[in-house]
C-alpha atoms as a PDB file:
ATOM      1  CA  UNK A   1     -15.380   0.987  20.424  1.00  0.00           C
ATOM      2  CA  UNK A   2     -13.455   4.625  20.013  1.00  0.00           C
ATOM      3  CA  UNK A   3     -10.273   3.879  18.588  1.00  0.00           C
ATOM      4  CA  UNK A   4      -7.051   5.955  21.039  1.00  0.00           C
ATOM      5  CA  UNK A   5      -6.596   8.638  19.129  1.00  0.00           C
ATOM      6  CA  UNK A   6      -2.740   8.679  19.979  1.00  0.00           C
ATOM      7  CA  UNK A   7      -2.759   6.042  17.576  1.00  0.00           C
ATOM      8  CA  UNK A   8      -0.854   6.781  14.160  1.00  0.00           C
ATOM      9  CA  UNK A   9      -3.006   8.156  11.347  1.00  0.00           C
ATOM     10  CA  UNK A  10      -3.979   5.681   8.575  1.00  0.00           C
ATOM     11  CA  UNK A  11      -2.995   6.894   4.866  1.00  0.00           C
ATOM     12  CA  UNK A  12      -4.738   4.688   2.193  1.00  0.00           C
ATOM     13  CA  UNK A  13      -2.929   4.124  -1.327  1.00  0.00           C
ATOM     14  CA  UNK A  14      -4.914   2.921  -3.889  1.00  0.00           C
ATOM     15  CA  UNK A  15      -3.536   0.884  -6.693  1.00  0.00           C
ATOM     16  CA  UNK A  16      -4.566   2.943 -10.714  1.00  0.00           C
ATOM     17  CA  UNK A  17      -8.154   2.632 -10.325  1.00  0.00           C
ATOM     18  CA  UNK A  18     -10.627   5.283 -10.459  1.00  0.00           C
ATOM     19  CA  UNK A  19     -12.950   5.164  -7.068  1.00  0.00           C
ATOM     20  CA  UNK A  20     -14.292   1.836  -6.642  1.00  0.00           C
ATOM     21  CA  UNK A  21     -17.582   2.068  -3.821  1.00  0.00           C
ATOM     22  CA  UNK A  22     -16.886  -1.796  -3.221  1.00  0.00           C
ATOM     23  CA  UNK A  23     -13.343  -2.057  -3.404  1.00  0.00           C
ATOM     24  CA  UNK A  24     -12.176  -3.174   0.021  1.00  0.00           C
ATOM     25  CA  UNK A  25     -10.223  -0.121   0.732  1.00  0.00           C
ATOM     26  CA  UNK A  26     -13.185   2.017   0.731  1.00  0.00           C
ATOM     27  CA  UNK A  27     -15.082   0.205   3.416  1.00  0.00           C
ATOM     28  CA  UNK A  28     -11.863  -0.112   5.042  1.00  0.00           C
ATOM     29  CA  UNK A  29     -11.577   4.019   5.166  1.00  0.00           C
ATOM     30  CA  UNK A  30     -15.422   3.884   6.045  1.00  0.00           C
ATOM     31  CA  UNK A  31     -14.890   1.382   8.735  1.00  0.00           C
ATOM     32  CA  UNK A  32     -11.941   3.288  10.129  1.00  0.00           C
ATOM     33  CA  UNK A  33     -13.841   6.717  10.279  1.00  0.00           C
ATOM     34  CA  UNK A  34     -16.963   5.109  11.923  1.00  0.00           C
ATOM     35  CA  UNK A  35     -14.569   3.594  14.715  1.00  0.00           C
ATOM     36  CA  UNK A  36     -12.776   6.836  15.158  1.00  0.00           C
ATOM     37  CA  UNK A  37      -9.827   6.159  13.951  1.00  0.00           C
ATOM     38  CA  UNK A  38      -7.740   8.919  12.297  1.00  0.00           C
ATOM     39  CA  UNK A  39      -7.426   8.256   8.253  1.00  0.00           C
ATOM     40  CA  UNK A  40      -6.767   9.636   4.993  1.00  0.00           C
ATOM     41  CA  UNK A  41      -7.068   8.365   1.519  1.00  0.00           C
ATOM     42  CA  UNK A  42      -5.261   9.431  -1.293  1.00  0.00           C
ATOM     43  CA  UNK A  43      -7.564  10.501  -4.125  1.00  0.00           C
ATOM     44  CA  UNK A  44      -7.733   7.553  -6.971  1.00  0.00           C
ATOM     45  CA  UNK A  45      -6.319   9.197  -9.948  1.00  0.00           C
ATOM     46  CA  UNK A  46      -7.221   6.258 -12.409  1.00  0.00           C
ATOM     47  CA  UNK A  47      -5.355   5.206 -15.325  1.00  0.00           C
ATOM     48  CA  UNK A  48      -6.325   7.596 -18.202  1.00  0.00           C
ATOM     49  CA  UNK A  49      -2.937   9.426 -17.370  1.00  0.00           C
ATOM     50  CA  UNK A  50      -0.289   7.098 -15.634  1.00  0.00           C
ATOM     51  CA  UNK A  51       2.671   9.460 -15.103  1.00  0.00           C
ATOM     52  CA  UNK A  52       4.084   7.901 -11.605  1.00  0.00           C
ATOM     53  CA  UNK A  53       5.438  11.451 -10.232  1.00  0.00           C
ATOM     54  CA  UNK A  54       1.914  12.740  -9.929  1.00  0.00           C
ATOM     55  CA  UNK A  55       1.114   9.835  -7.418  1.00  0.00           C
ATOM     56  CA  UNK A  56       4.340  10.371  -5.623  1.00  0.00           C
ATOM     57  CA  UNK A  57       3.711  14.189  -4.807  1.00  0.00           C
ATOM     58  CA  UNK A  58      -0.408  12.828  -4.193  1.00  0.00           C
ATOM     59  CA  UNK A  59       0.837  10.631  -1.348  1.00  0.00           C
ATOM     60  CA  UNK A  60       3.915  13.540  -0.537  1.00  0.00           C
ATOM     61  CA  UNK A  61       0.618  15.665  -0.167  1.00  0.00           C
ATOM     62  CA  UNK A  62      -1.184  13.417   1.560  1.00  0.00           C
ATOM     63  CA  UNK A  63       1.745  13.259   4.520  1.00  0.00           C
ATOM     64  CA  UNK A  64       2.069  16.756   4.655  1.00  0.00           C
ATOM     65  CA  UNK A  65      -1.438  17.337   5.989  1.00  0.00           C
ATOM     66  CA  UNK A  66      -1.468  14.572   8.527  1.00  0.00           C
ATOM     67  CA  UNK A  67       0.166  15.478  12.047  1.00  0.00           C
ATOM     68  CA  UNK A  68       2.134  13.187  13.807  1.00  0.00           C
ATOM     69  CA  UNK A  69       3.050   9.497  12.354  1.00  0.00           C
ATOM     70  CA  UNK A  70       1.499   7.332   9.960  1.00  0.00           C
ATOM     71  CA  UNK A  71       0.703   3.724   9.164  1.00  0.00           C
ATOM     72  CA  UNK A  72       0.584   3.375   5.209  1.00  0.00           C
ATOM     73  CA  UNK A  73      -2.229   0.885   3.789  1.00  0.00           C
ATOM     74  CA  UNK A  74      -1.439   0.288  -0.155  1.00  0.00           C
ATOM     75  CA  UNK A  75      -3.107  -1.665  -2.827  1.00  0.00           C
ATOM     76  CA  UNK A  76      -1.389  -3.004  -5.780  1.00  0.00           C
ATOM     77  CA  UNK A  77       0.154  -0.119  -8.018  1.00  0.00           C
ATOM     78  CA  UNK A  78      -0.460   1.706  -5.113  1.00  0.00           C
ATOM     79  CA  UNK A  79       2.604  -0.734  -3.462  1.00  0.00           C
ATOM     80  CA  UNK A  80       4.660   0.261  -6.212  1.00  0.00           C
ATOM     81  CA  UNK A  81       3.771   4.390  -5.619  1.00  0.00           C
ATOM     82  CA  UNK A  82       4.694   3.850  -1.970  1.00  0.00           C
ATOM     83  CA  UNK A  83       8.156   2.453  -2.953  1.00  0.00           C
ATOM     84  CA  UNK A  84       8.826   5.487  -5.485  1.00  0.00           C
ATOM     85  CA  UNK A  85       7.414   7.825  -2.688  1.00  0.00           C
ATOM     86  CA  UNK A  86       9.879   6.082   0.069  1.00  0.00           C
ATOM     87  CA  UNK A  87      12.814   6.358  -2.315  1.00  0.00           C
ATOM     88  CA  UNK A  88      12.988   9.843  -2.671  1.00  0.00           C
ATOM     89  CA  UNK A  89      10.566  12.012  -0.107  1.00  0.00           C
ATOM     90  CA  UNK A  90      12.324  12.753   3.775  1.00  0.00           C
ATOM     91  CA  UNK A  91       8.784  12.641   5.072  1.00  0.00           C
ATOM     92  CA  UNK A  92       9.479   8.596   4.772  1.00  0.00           C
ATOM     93  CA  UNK A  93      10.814   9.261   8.230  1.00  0.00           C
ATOM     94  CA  UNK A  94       7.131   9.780   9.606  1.00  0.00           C
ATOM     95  CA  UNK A  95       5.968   6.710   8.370  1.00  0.00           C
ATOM     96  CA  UNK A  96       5.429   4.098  11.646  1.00  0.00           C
ATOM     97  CA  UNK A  97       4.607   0.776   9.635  1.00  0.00           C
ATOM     98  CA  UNK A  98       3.307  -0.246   6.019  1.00  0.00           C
ATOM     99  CA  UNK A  99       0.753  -2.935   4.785  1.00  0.00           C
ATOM    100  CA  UNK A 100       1.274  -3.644   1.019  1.00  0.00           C
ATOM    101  CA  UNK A 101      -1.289  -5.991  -0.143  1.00  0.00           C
ATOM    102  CA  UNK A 102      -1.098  -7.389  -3.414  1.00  0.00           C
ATOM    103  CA  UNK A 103       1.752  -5.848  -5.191  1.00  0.00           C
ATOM    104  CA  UNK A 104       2.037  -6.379  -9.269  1.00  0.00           C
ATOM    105  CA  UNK A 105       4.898  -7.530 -11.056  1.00  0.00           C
ATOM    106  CA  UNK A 106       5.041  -4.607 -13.365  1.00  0.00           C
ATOM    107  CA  UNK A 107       8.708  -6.014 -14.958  1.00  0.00           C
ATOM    108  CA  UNK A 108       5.902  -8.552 -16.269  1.00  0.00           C
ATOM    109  CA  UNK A 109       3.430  -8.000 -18.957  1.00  0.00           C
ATOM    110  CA  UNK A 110      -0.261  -7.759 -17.299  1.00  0.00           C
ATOM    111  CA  UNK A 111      -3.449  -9.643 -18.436  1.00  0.00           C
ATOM    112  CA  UNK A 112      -5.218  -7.568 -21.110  1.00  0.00           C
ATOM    113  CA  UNK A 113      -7.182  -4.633 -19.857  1.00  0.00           C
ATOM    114  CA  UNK A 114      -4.134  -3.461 -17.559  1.00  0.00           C
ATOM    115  CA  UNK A 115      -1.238  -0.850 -18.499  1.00  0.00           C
ATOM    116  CA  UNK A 116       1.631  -2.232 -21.106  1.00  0.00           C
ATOM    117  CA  UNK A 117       4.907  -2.612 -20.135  1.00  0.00           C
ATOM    118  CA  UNK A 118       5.584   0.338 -22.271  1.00  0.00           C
ATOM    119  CA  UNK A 119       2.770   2.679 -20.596  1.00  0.00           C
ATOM    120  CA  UNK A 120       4.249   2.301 -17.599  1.00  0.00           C
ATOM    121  CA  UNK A 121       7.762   2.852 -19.130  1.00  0.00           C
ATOM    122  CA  UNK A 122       6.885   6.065 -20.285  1.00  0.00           C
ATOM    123  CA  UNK A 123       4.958   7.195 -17.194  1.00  0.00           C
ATOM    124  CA  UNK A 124       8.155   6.811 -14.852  1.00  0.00           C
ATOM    125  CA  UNK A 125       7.558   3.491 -12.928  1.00  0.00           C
ATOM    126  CA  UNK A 126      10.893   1.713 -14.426  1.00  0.00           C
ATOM    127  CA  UNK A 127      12.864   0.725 -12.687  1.00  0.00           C
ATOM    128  CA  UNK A 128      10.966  -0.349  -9.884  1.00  0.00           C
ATOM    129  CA  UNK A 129      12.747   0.140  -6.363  1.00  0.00           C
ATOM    130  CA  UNK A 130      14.280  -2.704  -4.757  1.00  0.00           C
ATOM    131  CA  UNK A 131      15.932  -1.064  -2.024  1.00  0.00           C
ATOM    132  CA  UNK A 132      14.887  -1.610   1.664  1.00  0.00           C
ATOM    133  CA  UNK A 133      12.270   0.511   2.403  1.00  0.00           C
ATOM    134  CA  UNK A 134      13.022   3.045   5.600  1.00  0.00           C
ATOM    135  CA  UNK A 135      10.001   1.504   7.494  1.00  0.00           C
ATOM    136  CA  UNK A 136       8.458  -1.525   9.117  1.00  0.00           C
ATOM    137  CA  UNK A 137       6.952  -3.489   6.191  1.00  0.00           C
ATOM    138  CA  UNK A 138       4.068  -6.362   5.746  1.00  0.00           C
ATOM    139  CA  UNK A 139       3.368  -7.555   2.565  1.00  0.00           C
ATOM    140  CA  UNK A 140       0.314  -9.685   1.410  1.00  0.00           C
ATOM    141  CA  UNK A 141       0.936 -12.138  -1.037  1.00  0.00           C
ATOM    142  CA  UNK A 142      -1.578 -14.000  -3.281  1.00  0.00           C
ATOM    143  CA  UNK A 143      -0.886 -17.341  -4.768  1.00  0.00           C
ATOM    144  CA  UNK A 144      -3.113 -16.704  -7.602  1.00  0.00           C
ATOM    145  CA  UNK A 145      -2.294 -13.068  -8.350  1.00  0.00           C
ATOM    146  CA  UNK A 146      -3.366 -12.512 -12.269  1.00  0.00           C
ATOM    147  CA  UNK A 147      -1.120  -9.285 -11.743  1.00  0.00           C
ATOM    148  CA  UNK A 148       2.367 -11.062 -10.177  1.00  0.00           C
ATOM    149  CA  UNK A 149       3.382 -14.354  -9.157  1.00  0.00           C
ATOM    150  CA  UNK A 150       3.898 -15.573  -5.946  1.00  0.00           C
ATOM    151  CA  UNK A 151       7.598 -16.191  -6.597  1.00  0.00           C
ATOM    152  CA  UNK A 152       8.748 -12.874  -8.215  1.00  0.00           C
ATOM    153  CA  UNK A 153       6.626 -10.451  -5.458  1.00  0.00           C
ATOM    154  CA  UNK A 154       7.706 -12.605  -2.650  1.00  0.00           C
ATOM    155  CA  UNK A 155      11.563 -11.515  -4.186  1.00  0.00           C
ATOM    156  CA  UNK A 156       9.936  -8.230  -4.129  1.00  0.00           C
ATOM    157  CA  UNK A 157       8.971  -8.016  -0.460  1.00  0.00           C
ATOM    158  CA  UNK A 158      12.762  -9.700   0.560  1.00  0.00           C
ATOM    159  CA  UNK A 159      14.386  -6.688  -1.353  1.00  0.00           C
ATOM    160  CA  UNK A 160      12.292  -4.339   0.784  1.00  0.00           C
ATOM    161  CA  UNK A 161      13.090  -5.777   3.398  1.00  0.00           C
ATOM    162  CA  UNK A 162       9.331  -6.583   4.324  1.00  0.00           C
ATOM    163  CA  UNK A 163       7.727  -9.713   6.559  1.00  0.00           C
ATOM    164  CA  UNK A 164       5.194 -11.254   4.314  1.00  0.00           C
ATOM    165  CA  UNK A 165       2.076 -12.851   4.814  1.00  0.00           C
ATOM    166  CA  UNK A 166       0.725 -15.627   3.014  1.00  0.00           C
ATOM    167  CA  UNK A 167      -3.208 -15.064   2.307  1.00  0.00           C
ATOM    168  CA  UNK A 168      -3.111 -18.375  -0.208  1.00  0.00           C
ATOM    169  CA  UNK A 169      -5.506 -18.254  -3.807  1.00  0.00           C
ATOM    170  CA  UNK A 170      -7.463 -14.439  -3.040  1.00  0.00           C
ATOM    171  CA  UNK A 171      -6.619 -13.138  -6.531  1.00  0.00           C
ATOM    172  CA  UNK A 172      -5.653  -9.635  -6.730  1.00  0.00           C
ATOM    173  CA  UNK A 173      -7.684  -9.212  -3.507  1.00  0.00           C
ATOM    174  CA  UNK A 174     -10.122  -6.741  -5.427  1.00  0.00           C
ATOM    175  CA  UNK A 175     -13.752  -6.577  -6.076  1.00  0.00           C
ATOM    176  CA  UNK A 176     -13.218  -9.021  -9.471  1.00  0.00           C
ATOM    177  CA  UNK A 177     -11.618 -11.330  -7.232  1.00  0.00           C
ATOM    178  CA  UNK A 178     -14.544 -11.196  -4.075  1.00  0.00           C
ATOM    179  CA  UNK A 179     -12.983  -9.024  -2.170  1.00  0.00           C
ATOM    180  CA  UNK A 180     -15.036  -5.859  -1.422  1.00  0.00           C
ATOM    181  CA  UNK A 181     -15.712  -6.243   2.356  1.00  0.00           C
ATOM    182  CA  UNK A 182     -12.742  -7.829   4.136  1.00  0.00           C
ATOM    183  CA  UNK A 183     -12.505  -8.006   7.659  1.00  0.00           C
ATOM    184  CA  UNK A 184      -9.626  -8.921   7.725  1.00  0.00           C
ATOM    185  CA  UNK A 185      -8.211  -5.423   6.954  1.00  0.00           C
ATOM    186  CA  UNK A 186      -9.000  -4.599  10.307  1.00  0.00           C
ATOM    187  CA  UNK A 187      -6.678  -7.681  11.768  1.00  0.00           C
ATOM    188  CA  UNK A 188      -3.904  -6.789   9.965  1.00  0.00           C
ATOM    189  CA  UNK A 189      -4.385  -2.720  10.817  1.00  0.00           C
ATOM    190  CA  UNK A 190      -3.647  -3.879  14.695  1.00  0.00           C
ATOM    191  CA  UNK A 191      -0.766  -6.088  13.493  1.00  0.00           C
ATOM    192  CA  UNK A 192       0.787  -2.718  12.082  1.00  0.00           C
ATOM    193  CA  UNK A 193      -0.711  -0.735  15.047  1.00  0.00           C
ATOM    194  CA  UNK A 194       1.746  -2.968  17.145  1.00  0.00           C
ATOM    195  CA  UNK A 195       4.304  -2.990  14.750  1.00  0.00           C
ATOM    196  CA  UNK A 196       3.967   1.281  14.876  1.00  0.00           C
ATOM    197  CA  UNK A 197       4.554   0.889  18.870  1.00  0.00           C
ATOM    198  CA  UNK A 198       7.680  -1.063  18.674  1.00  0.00           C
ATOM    199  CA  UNK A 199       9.062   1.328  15.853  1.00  0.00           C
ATOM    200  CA  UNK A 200       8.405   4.292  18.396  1.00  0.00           C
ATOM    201  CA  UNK A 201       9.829   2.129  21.825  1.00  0.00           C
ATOM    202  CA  UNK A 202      12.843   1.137  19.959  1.00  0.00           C
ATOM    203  CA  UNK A 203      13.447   4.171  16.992  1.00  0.00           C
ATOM    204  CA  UNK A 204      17.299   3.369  16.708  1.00  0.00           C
ATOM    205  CA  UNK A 205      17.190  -0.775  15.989  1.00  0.00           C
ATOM    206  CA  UNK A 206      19.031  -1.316  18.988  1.00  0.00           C
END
């Protein structure tokens, strides 16, 4: 089925990973395309150079070449990116809804293979912003998250000011943890889909 195409445009943030064919994201963009749905993926820029600016102007690029609102889809650091991004860009204000699945506890040291503590440090991503974010939130929490315990993301998502969902033991809802097709994306793309409609019916709060 064609998707409306008055619908908000779909901006995908991936977490720092290099392009992963199976990572549930990338179906998720294929998916989305196939359907006819507007979308646009920020380029994964890996972790051989972890300096947090260069993601925030990639996703302040990113907005600048979409018309019209957007619905954000993140992925662990990619979370994190978004809430540097929303802190600090005015194009925040085009942003209809956000789904932030997984988020890491970076103010925690990571299982071995991810950044330090004092990578990220020195890349820019301290602190990490607590403030409300400026749009319509859902977070996806993991109770089994390697990268961030329940507990201290679900903290996270109340200082944003973000509903949460609770997906129970997924992991880090990547590839290592069997998630490379999810269907479920697509359930919780209409949940921000509505979410987007309400923002635009009722812009002021009131």
């Amino acid at each position: 089925m064609q998707h409306d195409m008055t619908l908000p445009t779909i901006l995908i943030v991936p977490g720092l990973r290099d392009h992963v064919p199976d990572h549930w994201q990338t179906h998720l963009e294929r998916a989305l395309r196939e359907s006819g749905r507007k979308v646009v993926a920020v380029a994964p820029m890996g972790r051989a150079d972890l300096n947090c600016q260069a993601r925030v102007q990639a996703i302040d690029a990113a907005v600048k070449g979409i018309d019209g609102p957007l619905v954000l889809v993140a992925h662990s650091g990619g979370c994190i990116m978004v809430a540097h991004w929303a802190a600090g860009s005015v194009l925040a204000s085009r942003v209809s809804a956000a789904l932030l699945a997984a988020p890491p506890d970076f103010e925690q040291p990571m299982p071995e293979g991810y950044p330090l503590m004092a990578d990220l440090h020195g890349a820019g991503w301290f602190p990490v912003p607590r403030d409300p974010l400026p749009f319509p939130s859902v977070v996806l929490l993991s109770r089994n998250d390697p990268l961030g315990a329940f507990e201290r993301v679900s903290e996270l998502a109340e200082a944003w000011g973000a509903s949460t969902v609770d997906l129970g033991a997924v992991g880090h809802l990547n590839p290592a943890s069997g998630y490379g097709r999810w269907p479920d994306a697509m359930t919780h793309i209409q949940r921000l889909d509505r979410m987007a409609q309400a923002a635009h019916r009722n812009p002021q709060g009131a």
